[in-house]
C-alpha atoms as a PDB file:
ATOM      1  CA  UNK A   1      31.311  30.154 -10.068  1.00  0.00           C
ATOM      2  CA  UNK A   2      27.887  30.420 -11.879  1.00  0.00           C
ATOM      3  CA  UNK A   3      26.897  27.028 -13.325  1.00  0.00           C
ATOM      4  CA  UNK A   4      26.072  26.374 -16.754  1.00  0.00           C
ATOM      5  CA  UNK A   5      22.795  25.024 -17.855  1.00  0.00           C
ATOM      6  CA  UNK A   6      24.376  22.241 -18.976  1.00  0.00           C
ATOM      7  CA  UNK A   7      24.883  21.157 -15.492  1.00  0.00           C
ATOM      8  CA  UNK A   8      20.896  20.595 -14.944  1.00  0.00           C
ATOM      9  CA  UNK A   9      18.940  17.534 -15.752  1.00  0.00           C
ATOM     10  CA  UNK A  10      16.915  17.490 -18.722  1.00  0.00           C
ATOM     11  CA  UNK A  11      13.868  19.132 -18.387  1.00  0.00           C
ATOM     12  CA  UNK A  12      11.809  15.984 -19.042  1.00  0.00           C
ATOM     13  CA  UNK A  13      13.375  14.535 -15.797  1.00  0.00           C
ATOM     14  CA  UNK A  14      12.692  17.761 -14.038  1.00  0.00           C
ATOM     15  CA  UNK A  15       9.014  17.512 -14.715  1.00  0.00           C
ATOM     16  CA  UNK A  16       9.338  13.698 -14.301  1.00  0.00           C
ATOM     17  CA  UNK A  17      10.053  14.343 -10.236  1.00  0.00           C
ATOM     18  CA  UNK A  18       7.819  17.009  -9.739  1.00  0.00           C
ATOM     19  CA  UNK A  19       5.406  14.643 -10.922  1.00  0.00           C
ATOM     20  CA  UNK A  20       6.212  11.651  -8.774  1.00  0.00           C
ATOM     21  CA  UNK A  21       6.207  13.907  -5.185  1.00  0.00           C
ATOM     22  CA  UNK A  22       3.111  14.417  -6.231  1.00  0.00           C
ATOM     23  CA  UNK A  23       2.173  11.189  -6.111  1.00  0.00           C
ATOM     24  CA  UNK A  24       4.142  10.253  -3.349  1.00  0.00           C
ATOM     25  CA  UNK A  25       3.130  12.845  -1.269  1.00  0.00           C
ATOM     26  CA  UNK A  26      -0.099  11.839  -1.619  1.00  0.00           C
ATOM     27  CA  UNK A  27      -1.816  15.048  -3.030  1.00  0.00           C
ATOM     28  CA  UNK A  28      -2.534  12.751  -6.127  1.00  0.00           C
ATOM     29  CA  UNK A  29      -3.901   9.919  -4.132  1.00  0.00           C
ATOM     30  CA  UNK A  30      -4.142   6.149  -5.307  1.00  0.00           C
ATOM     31  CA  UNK A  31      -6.372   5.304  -7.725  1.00  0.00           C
ATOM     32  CA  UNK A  32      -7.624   8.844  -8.572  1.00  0.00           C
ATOM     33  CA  UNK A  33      -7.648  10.871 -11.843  1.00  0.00           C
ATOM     34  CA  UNK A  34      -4.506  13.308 -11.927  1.00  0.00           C
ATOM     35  CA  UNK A  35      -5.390  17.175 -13.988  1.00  0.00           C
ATOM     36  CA  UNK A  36      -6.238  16.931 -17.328  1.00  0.00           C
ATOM     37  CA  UNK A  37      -2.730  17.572 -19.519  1.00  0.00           C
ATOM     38  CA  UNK A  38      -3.518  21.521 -20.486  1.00  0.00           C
ATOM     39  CA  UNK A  39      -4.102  22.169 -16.873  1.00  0.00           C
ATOM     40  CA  UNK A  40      -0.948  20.503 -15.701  1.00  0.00           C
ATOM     41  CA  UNK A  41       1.063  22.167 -18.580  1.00  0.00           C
ATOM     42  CA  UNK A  42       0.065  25.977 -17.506  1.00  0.00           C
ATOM     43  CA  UNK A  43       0.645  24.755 -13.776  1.00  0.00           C
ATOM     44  CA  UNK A  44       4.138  23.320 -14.923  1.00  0.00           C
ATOM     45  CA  UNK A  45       5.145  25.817 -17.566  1.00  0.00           C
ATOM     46  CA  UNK A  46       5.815  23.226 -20.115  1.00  0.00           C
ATOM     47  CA  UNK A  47       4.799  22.008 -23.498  1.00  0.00           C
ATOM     48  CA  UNK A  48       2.403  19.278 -24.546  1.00  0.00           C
ATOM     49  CA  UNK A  49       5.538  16.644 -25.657  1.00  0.00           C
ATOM     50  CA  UNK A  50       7.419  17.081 -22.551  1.00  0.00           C
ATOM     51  CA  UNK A  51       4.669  16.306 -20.290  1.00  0.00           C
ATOM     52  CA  UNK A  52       3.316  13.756 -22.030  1.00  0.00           C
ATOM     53  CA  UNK A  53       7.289  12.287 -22.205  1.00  0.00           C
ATOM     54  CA  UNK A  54       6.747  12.348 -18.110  1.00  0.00           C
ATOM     55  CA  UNK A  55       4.147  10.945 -17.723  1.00  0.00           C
ATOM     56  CA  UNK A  56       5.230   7.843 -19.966  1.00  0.00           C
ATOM     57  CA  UNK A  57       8.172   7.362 -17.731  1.00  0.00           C
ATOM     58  CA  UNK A  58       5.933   7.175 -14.771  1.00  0.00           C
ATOM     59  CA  UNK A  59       3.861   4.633 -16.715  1.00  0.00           C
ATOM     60  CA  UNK A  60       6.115   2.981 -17.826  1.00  0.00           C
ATOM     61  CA  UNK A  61       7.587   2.362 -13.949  1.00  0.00           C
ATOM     62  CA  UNK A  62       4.012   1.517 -12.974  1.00  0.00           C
ATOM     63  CA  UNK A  63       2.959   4.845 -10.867  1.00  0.00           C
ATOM     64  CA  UNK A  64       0.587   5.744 -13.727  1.00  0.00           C
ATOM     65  CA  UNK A  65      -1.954   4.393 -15.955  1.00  0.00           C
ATOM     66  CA  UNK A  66      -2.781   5.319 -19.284  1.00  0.00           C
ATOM     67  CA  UNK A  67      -6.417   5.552 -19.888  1.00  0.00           C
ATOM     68  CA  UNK A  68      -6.927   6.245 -23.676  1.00  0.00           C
ATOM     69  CA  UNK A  69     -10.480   8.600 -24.023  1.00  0.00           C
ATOM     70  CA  UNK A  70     -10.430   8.444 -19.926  1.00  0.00           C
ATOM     71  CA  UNK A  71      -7.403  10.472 -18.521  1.00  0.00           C
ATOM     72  CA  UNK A  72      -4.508   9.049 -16.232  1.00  0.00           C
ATOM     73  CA  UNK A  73      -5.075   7.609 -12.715  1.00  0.00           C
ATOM     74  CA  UNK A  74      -2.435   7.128  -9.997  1.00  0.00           C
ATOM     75  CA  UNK A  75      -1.642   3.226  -9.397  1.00  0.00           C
ATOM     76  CA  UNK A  76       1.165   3.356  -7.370  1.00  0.00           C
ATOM     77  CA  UNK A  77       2.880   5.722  -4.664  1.00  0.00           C
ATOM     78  CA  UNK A  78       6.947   4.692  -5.893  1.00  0.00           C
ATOM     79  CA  UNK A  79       8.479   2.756  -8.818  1.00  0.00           C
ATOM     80  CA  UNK A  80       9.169  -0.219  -6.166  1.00  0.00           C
ATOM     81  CA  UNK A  81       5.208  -0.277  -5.401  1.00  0.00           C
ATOM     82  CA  UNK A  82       4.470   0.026  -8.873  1.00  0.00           C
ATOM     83  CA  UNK A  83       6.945  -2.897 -10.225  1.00  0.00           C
ATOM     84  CA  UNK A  84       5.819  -5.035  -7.413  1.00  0.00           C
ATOM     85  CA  UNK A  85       1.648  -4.402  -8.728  1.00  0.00           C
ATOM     86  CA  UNK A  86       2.798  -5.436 -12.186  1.00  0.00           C
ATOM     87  CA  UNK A  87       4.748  -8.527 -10.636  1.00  0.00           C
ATOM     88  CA  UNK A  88       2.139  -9.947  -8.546  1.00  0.00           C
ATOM     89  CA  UNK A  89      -0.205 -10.570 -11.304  1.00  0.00           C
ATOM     90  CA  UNK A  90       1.930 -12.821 -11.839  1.00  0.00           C
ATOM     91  CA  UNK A  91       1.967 -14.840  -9.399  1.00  0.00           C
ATOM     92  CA  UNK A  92      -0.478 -17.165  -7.247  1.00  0.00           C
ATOM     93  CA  UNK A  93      -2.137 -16.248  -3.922  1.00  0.00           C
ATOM     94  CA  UNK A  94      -0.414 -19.015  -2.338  1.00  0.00           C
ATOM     95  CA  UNK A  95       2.647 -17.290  -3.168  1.00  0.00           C
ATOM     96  CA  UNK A  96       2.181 -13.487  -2.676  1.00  0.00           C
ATOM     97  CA  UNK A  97       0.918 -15.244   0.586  1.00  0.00           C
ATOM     98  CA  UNK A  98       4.336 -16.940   1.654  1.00  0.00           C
ATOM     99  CA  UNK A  99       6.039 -13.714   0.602  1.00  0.00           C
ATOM    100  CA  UNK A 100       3.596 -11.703   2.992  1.00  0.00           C
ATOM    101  CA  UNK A 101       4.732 -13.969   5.490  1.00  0.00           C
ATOM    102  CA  UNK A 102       8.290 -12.673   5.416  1.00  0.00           C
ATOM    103  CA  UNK A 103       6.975  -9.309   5.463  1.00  0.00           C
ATOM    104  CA  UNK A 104       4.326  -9.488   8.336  1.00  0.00           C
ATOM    105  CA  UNK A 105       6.676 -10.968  10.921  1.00  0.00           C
ATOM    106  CA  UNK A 106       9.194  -8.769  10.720  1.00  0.00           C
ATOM    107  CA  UNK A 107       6.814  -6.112  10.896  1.00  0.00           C
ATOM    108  CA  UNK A 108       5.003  -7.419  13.482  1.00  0.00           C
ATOM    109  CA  UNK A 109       8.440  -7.998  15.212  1.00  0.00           C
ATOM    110  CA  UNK A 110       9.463  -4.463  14.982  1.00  0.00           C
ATOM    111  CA  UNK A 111       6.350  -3.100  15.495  1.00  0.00           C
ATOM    112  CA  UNK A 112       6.729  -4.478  18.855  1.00  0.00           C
ATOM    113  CA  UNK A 113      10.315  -3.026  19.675  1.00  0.00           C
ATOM    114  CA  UNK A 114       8.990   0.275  18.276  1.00  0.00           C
ATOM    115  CA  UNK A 115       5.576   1.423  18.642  1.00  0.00           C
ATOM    116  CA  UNK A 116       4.652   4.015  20.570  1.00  0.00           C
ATOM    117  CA  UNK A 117       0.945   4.642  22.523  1.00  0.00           C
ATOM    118  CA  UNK A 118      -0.485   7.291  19.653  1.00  0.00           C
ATOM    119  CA  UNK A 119       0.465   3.783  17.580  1.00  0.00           C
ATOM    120  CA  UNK A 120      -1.141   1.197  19.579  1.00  0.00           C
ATOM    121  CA  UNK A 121      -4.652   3.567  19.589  1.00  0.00           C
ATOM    122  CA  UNK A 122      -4.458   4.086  16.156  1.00  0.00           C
ATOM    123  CA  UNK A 123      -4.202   0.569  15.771  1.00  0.00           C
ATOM    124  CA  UNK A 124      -6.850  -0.210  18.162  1.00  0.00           C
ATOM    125  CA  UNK A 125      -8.934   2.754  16.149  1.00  0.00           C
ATOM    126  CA  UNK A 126      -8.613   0.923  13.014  1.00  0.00           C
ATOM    127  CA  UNK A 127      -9.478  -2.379  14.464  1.00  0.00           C
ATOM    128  CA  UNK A 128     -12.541  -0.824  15.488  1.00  0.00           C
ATOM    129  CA  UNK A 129     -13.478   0.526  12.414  1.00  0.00           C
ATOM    130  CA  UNK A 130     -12.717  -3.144  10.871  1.00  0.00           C
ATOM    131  CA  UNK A 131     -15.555  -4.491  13.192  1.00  0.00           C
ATOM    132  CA  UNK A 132     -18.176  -2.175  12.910  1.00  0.00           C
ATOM    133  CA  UNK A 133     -17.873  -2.223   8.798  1.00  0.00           C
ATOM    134  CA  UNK A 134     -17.775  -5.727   9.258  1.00  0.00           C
ATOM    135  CA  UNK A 135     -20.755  -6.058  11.498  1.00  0.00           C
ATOM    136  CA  UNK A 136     -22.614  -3.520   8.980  1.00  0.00           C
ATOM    137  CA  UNK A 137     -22.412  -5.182   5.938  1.00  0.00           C
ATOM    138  CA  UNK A 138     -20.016  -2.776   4.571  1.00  0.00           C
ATOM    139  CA  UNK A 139     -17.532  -5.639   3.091  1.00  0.00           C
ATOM    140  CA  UNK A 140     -15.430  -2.880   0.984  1.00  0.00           C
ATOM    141  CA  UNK A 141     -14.635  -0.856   4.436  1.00  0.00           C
ATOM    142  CA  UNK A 142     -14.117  -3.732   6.406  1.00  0.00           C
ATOM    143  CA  UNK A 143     -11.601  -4.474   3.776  1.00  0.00           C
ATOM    144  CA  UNK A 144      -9.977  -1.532   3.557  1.00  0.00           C
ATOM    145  CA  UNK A 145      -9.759  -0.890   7.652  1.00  0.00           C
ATOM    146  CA  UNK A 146      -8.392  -4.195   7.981  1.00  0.00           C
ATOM    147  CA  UNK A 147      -5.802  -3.346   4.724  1.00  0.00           C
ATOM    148  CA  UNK A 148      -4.830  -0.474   6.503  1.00  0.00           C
ATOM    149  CA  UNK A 149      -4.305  -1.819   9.962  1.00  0.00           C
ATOM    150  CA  UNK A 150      -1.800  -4.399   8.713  1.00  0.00           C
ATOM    151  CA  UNK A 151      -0.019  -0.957   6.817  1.00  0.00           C
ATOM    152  CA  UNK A 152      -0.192   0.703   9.788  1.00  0.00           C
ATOM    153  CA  UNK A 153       1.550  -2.101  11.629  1.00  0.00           C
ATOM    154  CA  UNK A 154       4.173  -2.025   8.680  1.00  0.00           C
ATOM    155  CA  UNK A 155       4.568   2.224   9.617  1.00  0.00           C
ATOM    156  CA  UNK A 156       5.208   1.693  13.118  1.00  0.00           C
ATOM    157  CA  UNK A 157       8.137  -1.369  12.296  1.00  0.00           C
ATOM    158  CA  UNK A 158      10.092   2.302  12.211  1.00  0.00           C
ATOM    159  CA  UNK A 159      11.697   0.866   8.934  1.00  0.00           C
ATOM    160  CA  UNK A 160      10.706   2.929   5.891  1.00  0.00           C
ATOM    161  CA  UNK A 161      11.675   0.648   3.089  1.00  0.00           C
ATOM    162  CA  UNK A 162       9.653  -2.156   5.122  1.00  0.00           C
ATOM    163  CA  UNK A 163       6.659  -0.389   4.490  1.00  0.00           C
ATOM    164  CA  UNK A 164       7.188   1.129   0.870  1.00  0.00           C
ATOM    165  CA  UNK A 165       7.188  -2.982   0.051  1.00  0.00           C
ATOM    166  CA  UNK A 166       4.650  -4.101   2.120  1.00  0.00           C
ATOM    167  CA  UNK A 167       1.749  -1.242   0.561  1.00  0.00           C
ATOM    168  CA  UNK A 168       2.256  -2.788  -2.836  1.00  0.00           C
ATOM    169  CA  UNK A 169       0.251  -5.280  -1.928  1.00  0.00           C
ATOM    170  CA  UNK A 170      -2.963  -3.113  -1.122  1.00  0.00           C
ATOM    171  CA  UNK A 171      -4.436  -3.467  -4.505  1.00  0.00           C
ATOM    172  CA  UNK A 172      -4.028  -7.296  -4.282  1.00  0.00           C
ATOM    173  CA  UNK A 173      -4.400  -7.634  -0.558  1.00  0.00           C
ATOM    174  CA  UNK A 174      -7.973  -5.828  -0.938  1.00  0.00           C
ATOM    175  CA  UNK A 175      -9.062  -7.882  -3.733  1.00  0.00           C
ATOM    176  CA  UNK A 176      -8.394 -10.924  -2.208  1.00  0.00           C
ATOM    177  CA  UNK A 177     -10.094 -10.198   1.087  1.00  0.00           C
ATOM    178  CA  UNK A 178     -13.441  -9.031  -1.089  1.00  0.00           C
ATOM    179  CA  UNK A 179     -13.226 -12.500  -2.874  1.00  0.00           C
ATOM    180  CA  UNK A 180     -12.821 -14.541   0.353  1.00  0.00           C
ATOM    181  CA  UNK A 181     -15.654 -12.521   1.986  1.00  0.00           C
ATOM    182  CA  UNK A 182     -17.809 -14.114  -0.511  1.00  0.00           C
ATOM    183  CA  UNK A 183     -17.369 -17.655   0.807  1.00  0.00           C
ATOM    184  CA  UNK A 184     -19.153 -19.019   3.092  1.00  0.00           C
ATOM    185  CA  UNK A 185     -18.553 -19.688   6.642  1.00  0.00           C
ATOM    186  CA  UNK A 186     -15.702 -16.884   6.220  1.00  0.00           C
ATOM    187  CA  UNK A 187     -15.095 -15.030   9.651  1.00  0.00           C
ATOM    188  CA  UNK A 188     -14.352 -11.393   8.706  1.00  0.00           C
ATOM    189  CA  UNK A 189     -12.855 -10.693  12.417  1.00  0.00           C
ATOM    190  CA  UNK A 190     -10.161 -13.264  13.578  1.00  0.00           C
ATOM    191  CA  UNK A 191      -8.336 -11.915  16.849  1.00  0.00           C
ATOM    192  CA  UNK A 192      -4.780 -13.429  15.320  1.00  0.00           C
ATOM    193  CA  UNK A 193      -2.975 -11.461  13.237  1.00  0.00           C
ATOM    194  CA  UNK A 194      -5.023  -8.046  14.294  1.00  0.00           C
ATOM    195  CA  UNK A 195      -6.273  -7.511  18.209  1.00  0.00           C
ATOM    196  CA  UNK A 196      -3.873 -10.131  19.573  1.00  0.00           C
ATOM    197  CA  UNK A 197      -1.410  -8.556  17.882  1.00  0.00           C
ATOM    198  CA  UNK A 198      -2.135  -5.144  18.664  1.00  0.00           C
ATOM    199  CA  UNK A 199      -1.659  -6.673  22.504  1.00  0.00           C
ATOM    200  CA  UNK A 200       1.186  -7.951  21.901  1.00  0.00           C
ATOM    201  CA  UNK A 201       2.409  -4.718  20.246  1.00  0.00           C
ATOM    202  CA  UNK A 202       1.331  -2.930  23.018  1.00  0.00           C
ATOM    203  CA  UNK A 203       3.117  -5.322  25.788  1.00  0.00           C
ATOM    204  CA  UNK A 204       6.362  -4.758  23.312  1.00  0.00           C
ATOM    205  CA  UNK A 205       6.074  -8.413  23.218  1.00  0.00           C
ATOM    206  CA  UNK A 206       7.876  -9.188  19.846  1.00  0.00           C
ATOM    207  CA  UNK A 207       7.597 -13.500  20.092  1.00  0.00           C
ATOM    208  CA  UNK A 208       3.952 -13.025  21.172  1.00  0.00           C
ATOM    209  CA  UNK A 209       3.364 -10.285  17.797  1.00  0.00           C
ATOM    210  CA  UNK A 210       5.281 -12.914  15.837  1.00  0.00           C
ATOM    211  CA  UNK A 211       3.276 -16.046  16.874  1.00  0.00           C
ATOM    212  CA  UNK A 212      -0.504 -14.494  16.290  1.00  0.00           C
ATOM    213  CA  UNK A 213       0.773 -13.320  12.801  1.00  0.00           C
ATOM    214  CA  UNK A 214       1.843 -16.716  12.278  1.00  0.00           C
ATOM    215  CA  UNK A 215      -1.032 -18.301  13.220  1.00  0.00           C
ATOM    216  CA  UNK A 216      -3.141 -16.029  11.147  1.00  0.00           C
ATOM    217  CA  UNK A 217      -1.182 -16.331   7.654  1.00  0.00           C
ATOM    218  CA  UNK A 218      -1.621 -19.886   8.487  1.00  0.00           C
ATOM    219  CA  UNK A 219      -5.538 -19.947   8.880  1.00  0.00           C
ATOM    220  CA  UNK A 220      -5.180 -17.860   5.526  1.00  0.00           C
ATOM    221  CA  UNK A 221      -3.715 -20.577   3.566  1.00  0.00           C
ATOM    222  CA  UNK A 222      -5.614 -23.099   4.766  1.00  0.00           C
ATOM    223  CA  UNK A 223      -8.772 -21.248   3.748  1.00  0.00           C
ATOM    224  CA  UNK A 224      -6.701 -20.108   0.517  1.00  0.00           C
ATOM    225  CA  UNK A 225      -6.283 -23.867  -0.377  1.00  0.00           C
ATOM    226  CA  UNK A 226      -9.529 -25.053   0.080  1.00  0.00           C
END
């Protein structure tokens, strides 16, 4: 039996998905201008009203942003990524910090049960990248090797959803290691939290990944409260 059209989505939802792989694939990466709207309608084979109807449903769910006179830039990689962004401007440091708390254990903690030896190098690979940026004066890579150690920690937890929540807090998580730089007597390479845990991730010691995460958030609200 032949279906009817009737029996596919609207096209506006159609376009809507094709869209949002594209995103979450990654071939429209974070933070980057998507194709101007006449390029994406010949590539899509669709009119001006239903693109522009996609595109304000990814907006709208916080994947997109709007630039009026600039073009649209991708924000976030899901609609649970892009809610969170929108919620934790919301919030204070002190408690995006108590939440990452939650998160980072039980990554750390699975991470440990999990983690292969490709995982543990890429780890240590990152880590080294952290120090050398750090040791350069290059604040914004330090930042953003030490970002993506702790979501590369997150990956290798083995639990998916685990680390679709904990990237939503790059955009935060960067700008409030750029601010703390800033301070003084900051130390930009603390073993907890990054080569002790990569040790213990690599000894599949889960109470050993959990305790130097601990110990890290901790020294991080200290220094937050200060």
């Amino acid at each position: 039996m032949t279906l009817s059209t009737s029996h596919r989505p609207p096209l506006v939802e159609e376009v809507t998905a094709k869209l949002r792989e594209l995103i979450h694939s990654g071939e429209w990466p974070l933070q980057q201008r998507i194709p101007a709207e006449p390029e994406l309608m010949a590539a899509l084979g669709v009119s001006r009203g239903t693109l522009r109807e996609a595109v304000k449903a990814l907006a709208h769910s916080g994947m997109l942003e709007v630039r009026r006179g600039d073009g649209t830039y991708v924000r976030a990689t899901s609609e649970i990524s892009g809610a969170a962004r929108r919620m934790y401007r919301d919030h204070s440091q002190v408690h995006i910090l108590e939440v990452r708390v939650g998160l980072d254990t039980q990554a750390a903690r699975l991470a440990a049960r999990h983690a292969t030896d490709d995982d543990v190098a890429a780890m240590r690979a990152l880590l080294a990248t952290r120090r050398d940026a750090w040791l350069a004066g290059d604040f914004s890579a330090w930042a953003q090797a030490d970002w993506d150690f702790h979501v590369f920690v997150a990956q290798a937890s083995g639990n998916p959803l685990l680390h679709e929540l904990y990237i939503s807090f790059g955009a935060v998580f960067h700008a409030d290691l750029l601010r703390q730089q800033g301070r003084a007597g900051f130390n930009g390479l603390p073993h907890e939290g990054h080569d002790e845990l990569a040790d213990a991730i690599a000894a599949h010691d889960e109470a050993a990944a959990v305790d130097s995460v601990q110990r890290n958030l901790n020294s991080c609200a200290e220094w937050i409260q200060q």
